[in-house]
N, C-alpha and C. Protein backbone atom coordinates (compact mmCIF):
# COMPACT_ATOMS: atom_id res chain seq x y z
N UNK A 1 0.85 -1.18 0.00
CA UNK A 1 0.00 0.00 0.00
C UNK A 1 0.89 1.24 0.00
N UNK A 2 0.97 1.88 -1.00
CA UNK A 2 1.45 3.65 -1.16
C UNK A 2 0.51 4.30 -0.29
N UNK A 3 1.41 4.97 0.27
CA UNK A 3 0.48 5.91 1.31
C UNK A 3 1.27 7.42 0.98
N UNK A 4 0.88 8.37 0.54
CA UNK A 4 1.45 9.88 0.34
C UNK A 4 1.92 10.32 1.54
N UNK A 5 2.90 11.87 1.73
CA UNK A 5 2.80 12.71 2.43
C UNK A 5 2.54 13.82 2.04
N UNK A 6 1.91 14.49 2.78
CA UNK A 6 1.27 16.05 2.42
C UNK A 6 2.13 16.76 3.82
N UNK A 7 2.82 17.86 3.08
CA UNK A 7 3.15 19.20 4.01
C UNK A 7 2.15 19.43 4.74
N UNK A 8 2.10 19.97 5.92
CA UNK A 8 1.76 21.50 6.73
C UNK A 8 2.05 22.57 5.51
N UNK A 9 0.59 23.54 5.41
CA UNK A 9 1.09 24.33 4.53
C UNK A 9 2.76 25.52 5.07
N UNK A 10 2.43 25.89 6.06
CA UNK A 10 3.47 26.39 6.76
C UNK A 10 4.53 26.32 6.93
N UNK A 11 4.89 24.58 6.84
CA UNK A 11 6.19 24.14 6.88
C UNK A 11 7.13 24.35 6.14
N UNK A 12 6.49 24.63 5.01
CA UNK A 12 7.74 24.81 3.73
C UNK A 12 8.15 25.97 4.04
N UNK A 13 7.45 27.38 4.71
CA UNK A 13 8.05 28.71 4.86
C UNK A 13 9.28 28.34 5.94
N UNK A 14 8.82 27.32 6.98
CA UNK A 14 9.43 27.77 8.27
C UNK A 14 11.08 26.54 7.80
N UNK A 15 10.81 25.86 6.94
CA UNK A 15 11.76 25.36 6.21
C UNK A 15 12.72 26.25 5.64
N UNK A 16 12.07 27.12 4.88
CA UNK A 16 12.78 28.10 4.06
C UNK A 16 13.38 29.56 4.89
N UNK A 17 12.77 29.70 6.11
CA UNK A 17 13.18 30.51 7.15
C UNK A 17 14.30 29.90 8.06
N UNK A 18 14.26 28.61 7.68
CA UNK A 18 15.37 28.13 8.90
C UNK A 18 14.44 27.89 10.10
N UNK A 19 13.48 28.03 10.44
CA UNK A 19 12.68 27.46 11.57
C UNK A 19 12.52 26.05 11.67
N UNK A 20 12.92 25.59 10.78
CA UNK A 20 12.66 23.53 10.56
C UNK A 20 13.97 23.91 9.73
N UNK A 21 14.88 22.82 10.44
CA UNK A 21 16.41 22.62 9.84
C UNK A 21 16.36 20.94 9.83
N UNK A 22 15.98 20.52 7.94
CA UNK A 22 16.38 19.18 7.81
C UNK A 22 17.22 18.46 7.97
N UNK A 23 18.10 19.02 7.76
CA UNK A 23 19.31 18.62 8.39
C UNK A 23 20.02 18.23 9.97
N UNK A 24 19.35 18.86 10.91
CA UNK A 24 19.99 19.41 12.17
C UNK A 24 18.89 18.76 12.86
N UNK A 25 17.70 19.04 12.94
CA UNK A 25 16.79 19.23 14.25
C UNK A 25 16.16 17.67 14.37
N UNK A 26 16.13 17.56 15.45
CA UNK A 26 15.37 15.99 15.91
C UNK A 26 14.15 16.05 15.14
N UNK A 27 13.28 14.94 14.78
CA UNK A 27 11.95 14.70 14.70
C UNK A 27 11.62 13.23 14.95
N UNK A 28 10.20 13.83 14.83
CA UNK A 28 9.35 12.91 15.93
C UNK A 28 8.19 12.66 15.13
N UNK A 29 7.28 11.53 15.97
CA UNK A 29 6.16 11.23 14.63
C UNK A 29 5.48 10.56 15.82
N UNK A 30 3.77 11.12 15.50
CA UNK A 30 2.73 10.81 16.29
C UNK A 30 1.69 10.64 15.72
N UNK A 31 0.75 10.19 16.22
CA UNK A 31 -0.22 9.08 15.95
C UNK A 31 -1.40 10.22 16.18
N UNK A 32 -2.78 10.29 15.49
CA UNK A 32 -3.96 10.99 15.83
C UNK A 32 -4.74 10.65 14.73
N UNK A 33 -6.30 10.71 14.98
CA UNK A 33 -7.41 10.19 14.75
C UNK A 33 -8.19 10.99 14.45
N UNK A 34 -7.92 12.47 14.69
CA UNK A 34 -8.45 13.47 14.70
C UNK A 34 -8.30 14.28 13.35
N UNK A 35 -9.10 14.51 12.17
CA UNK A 35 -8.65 15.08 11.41
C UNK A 35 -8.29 16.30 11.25
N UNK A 36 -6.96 16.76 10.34
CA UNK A 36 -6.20 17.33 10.45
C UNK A 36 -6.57 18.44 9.57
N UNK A 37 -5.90 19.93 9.24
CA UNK A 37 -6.02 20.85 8.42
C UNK A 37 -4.69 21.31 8.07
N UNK A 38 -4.34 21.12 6.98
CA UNK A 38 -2.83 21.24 6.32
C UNK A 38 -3.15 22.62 6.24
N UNK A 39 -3.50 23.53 5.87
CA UNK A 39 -3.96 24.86 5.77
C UNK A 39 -3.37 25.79 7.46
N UNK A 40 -4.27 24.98 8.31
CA UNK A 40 -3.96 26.40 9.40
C UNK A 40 -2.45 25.28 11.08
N UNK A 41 -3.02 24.35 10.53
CA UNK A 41 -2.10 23.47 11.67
C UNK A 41 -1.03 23.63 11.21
N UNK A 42 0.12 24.24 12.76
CA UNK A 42 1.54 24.57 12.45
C UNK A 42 2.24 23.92 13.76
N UNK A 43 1.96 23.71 14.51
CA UNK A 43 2.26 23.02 15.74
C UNK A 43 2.43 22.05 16.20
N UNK A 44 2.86 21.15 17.19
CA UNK A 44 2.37 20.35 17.27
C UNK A 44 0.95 20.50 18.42
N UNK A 45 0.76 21.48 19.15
CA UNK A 45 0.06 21.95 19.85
C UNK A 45 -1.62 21.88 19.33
N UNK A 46 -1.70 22.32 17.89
CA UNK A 46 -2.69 22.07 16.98
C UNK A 46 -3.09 20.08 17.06
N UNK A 47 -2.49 19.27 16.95
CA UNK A 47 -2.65 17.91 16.72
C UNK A 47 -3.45 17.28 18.09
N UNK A 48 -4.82 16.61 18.06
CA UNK A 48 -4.47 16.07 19.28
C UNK A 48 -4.68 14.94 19.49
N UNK A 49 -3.24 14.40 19.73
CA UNK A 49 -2.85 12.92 19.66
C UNK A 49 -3.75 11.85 20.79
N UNK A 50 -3.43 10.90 19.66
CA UNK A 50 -4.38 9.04 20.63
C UNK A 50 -3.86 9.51 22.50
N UNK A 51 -4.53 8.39 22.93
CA UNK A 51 -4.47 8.26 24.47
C UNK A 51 -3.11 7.59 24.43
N UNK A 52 -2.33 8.36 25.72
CA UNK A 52 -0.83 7.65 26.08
C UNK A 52 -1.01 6.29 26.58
N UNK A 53 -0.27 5.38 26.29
CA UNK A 53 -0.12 3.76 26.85
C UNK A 53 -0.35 2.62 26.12
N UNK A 54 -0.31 1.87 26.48
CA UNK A 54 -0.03 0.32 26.00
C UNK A 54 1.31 0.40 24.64
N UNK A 55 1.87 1.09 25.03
CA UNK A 55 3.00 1.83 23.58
C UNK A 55 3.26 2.49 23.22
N UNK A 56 2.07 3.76 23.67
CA UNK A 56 2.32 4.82 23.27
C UNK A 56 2.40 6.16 23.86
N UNK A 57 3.70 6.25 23.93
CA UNK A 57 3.71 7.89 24.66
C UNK A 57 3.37 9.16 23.71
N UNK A 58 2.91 9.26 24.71
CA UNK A 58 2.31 11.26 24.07
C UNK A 58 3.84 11.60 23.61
N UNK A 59 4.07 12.26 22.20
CA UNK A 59 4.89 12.89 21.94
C UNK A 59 5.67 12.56 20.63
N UNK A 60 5.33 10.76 20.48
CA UNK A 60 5.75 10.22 19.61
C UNK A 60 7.60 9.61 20.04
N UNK A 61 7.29 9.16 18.49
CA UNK A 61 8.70 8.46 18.44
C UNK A 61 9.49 8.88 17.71
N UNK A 62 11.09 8.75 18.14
CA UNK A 62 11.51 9.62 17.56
C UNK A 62 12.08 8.85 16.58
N UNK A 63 12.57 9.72 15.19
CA UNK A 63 12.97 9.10 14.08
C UNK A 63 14.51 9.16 14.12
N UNK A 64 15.16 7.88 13.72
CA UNK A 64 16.40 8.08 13.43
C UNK A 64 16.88 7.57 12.49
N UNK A 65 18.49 7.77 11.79
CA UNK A 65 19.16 7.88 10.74
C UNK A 65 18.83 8.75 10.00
N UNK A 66 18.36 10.15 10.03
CA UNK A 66 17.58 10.89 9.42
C UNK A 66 18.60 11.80 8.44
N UNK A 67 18.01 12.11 7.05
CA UNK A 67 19.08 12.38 6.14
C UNK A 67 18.43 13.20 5.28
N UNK A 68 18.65 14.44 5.22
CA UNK A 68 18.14 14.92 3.42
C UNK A 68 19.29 15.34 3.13
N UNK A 69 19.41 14.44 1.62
CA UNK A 69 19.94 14.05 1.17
C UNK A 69 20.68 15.15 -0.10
N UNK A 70 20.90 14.99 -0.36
CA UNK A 70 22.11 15.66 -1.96
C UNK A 70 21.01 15.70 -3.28
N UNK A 71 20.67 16.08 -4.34
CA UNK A 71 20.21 15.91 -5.03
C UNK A 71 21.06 14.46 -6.07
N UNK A 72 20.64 13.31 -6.11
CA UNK A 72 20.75 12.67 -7.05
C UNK A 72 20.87 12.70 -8.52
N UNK A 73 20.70 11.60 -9.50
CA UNK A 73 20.95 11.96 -10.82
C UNK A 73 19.12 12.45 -10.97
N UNK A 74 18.76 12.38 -10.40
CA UNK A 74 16.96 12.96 -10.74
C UNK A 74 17.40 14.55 -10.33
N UNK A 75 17.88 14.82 -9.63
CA UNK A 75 17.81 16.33 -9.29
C UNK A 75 16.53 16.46 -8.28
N UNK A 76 16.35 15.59 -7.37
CA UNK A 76 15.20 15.55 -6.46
C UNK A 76 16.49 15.46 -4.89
N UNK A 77 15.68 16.53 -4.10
CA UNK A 77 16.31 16.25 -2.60
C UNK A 77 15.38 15.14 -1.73
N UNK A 78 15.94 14.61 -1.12
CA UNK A 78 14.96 13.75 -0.38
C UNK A 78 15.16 13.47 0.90
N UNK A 79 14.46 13.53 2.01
CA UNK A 79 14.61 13.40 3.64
C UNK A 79 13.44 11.80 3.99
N UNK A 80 14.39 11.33 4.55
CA UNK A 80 14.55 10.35 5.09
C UNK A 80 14.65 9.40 6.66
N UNK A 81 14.64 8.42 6.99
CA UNK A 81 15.17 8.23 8.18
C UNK A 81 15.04 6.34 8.04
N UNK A 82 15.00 5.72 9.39
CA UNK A 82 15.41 4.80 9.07
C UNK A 82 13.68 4.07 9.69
N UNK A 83 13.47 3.06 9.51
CA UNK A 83 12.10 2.55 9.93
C UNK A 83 11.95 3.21 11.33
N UNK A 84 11.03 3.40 11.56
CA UNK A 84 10.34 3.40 12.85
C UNK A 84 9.07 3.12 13.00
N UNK A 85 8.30 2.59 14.74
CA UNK A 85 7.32 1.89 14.91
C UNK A 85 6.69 1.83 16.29
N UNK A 86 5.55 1.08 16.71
CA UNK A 86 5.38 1.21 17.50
C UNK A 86 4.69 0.30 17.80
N UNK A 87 4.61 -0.91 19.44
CA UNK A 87 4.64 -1.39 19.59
C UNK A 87 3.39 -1.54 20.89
N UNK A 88 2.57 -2.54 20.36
CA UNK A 88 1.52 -2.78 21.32
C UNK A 88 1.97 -3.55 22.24
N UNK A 89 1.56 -2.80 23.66
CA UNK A 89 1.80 -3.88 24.79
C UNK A 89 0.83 -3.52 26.07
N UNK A 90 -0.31 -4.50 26.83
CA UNK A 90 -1.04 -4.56 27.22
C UNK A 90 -2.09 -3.54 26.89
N UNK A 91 -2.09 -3.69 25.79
CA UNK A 91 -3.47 -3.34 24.83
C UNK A 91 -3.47 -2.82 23.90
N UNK A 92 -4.63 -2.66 23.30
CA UNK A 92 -4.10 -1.96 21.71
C UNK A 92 -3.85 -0.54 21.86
N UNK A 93 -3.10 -0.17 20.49
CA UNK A 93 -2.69 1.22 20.70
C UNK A 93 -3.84 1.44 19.43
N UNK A 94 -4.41 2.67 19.74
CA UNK A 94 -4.93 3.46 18.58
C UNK A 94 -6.66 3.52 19.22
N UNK A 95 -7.86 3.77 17.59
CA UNK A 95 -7.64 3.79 16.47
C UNK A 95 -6.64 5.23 16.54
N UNK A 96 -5.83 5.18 14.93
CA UNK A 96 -5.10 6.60 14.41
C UNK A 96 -5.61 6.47 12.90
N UNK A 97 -5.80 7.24 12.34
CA UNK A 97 -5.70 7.52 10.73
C UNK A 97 -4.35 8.23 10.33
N UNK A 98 -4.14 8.92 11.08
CA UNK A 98 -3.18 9.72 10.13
C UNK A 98 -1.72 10.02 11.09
N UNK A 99 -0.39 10.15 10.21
CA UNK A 99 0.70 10.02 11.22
C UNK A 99 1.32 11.32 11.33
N UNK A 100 1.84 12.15 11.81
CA UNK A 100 2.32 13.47 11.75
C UNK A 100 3.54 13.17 12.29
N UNK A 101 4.36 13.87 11.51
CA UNK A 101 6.18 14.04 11.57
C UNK A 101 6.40 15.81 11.75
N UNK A 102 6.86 16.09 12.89
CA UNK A 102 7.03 17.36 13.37
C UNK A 102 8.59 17.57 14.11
N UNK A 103 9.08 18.64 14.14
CA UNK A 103 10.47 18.96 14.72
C UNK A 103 10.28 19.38 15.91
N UNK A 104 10.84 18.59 16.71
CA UNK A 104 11.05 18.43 18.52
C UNK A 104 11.93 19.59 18.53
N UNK A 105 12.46 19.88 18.19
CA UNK A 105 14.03 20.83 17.74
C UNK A 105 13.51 22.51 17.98
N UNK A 106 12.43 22.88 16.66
CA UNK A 106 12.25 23.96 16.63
C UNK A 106 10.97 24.30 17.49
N UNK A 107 11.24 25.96 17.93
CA UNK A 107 10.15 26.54 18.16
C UNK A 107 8.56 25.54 18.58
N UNK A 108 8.41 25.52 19.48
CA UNK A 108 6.57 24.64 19.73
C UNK A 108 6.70 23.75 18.94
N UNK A 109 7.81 23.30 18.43
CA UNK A 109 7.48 21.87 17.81
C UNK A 109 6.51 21.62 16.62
N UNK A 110 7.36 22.33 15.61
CA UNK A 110 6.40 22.82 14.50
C UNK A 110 6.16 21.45 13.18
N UNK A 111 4.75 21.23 13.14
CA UNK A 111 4.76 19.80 12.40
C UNK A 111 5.56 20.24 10.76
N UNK A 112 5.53 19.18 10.00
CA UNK A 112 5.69 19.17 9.13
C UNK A 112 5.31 18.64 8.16
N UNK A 113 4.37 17.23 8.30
CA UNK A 113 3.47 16.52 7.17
C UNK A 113 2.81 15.78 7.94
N UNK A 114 2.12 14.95 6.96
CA UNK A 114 1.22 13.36 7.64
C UNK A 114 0.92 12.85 6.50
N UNK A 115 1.03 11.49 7.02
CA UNK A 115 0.73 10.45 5.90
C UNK A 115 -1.11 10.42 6.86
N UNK A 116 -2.05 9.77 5.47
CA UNK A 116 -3.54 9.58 5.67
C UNK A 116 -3.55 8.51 5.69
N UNK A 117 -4.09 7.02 6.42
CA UNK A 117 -4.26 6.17 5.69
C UNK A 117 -5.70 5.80 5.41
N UNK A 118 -6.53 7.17 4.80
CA UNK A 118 -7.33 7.18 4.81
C UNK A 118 -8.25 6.24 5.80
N UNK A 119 -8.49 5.33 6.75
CA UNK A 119 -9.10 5.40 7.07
C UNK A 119 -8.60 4.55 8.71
N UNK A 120 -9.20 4.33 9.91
CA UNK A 120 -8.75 4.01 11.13
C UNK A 120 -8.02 2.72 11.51
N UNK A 121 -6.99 2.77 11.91
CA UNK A 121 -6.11 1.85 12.46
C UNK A 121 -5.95 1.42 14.06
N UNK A 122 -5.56 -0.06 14.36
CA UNK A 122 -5.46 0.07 15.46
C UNK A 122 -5.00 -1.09 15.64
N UNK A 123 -3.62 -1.02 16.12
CA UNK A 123 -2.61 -1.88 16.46
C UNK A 123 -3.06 -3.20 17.90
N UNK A 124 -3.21 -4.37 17.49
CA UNK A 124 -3.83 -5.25 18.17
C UNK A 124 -2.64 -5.63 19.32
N UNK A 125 -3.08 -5.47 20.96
CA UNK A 125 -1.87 -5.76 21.31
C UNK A 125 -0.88 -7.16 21.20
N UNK A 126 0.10 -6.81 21.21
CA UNK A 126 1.51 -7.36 21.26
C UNK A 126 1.67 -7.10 19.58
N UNK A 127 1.15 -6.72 19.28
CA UNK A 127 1.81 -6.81 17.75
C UNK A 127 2.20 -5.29 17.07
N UNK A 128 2.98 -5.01 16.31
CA UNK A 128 4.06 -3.55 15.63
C UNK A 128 2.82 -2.98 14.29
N UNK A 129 3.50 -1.88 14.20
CA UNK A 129 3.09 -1.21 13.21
C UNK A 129 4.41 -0.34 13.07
N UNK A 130 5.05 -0.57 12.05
CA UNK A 130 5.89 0.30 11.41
C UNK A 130 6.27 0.80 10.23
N UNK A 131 6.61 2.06 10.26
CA UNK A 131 6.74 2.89 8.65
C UNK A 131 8.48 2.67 8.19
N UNK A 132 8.25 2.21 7.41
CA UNK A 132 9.61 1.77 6.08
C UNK A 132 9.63 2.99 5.24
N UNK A 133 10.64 4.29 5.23
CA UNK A 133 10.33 4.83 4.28
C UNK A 133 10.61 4.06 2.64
N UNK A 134 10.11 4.68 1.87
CA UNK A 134 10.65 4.19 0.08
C UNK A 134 11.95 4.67 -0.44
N UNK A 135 11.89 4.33 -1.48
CA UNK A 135 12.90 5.01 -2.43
C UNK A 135 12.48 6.81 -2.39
N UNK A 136 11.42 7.08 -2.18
CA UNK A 136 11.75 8.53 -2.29
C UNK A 136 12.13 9.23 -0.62
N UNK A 137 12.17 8.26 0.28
CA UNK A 137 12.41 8.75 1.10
C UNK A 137 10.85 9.17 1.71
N UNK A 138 11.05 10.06 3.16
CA UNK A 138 9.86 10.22 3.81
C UNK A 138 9.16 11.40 3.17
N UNK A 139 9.57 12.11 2.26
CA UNK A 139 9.22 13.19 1.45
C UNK A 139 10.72 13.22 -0.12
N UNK A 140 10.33 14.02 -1.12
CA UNK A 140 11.28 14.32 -1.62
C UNK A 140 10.81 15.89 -2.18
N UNK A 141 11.43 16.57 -3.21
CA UNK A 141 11.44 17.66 -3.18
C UNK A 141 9.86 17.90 -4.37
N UNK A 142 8.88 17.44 -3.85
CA UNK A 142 7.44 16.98 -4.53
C UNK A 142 6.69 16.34 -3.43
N UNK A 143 6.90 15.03 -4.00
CA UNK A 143 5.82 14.02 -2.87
C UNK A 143 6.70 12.72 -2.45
N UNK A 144 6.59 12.05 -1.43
CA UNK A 144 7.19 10.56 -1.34
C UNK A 144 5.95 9.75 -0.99
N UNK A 145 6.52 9.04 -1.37
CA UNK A 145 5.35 7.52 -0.61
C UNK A 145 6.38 6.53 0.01
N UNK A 146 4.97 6.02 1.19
CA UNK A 146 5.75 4.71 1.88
C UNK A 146 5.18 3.40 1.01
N UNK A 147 6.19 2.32 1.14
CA UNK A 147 6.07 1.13 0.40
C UNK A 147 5.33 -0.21 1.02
């Protein structure tokens, strides 16, 4: 299943301001059920995430190996990281629809996309749910999908 990411409309300014440094700043990725507005949500303060426990802490998880990257022979930049997931334990985690990736780093913790999966999820306990980014990475300088 391809699943898209869509920006925060905002993000790309605060990208281009240096307020979100792809390169530099931690991020994090959280779980919510609540639908979202790419238009006015800039925060993570705006999001409001599943109930904490059985796996899941308020705040998310954080992503690592995280890389944007060089432009390739496509001439596309692409940001990245390495799987991450999350893990049911004494009960299920969720429902979530949609995943939000935001910078722990900057300012209030300003989001930066979400994958939809269009419709509600919910991790049965003891068992994972984790995102593999693709070949384009967790975004590229357009759209990425997960694989």
């Amino acid at each position: 299943m391809a699943v898209e990411f869509d920006h925060f409309y905002k993000a790309i300014g605060h990208q281009g301001a240096g307020r979100i440094n792809l390169e530099t700043d931690t991020f994090k990725a959280v779980l919510t059920n609540t639908a979202l507005n790419l238009a006015t949500n800039e925060v993570l303060a705006d999001i409001t995430q599943i109930a904490n426990g059985n796996g899941y802490a308020t705040g998310g998880v954080t992503l690592t190996s995280v890389v944007w990257s060089d432009p390739t022979a496509d001439g596309k930049w692409r940001f990245t990281s390495a799987q991450f997931k999350w893990i049911a334990s004494g009960g299920a985690i969720g429902p979530f629809r949609y995943i939000v990736i935001y910078s722990d780093t900057s300012a209030s913790d300003k989001v930066v996309g979400r994958f939809d999966f269009g419709s509600a999820i919910t991790i049965p306990d003891g068992s994972e749910f984790g995102i593999t980014p693709g070949t384009d990475g967790i975004f590229r300088t357009g759209k990425g999908t997960l694989v």
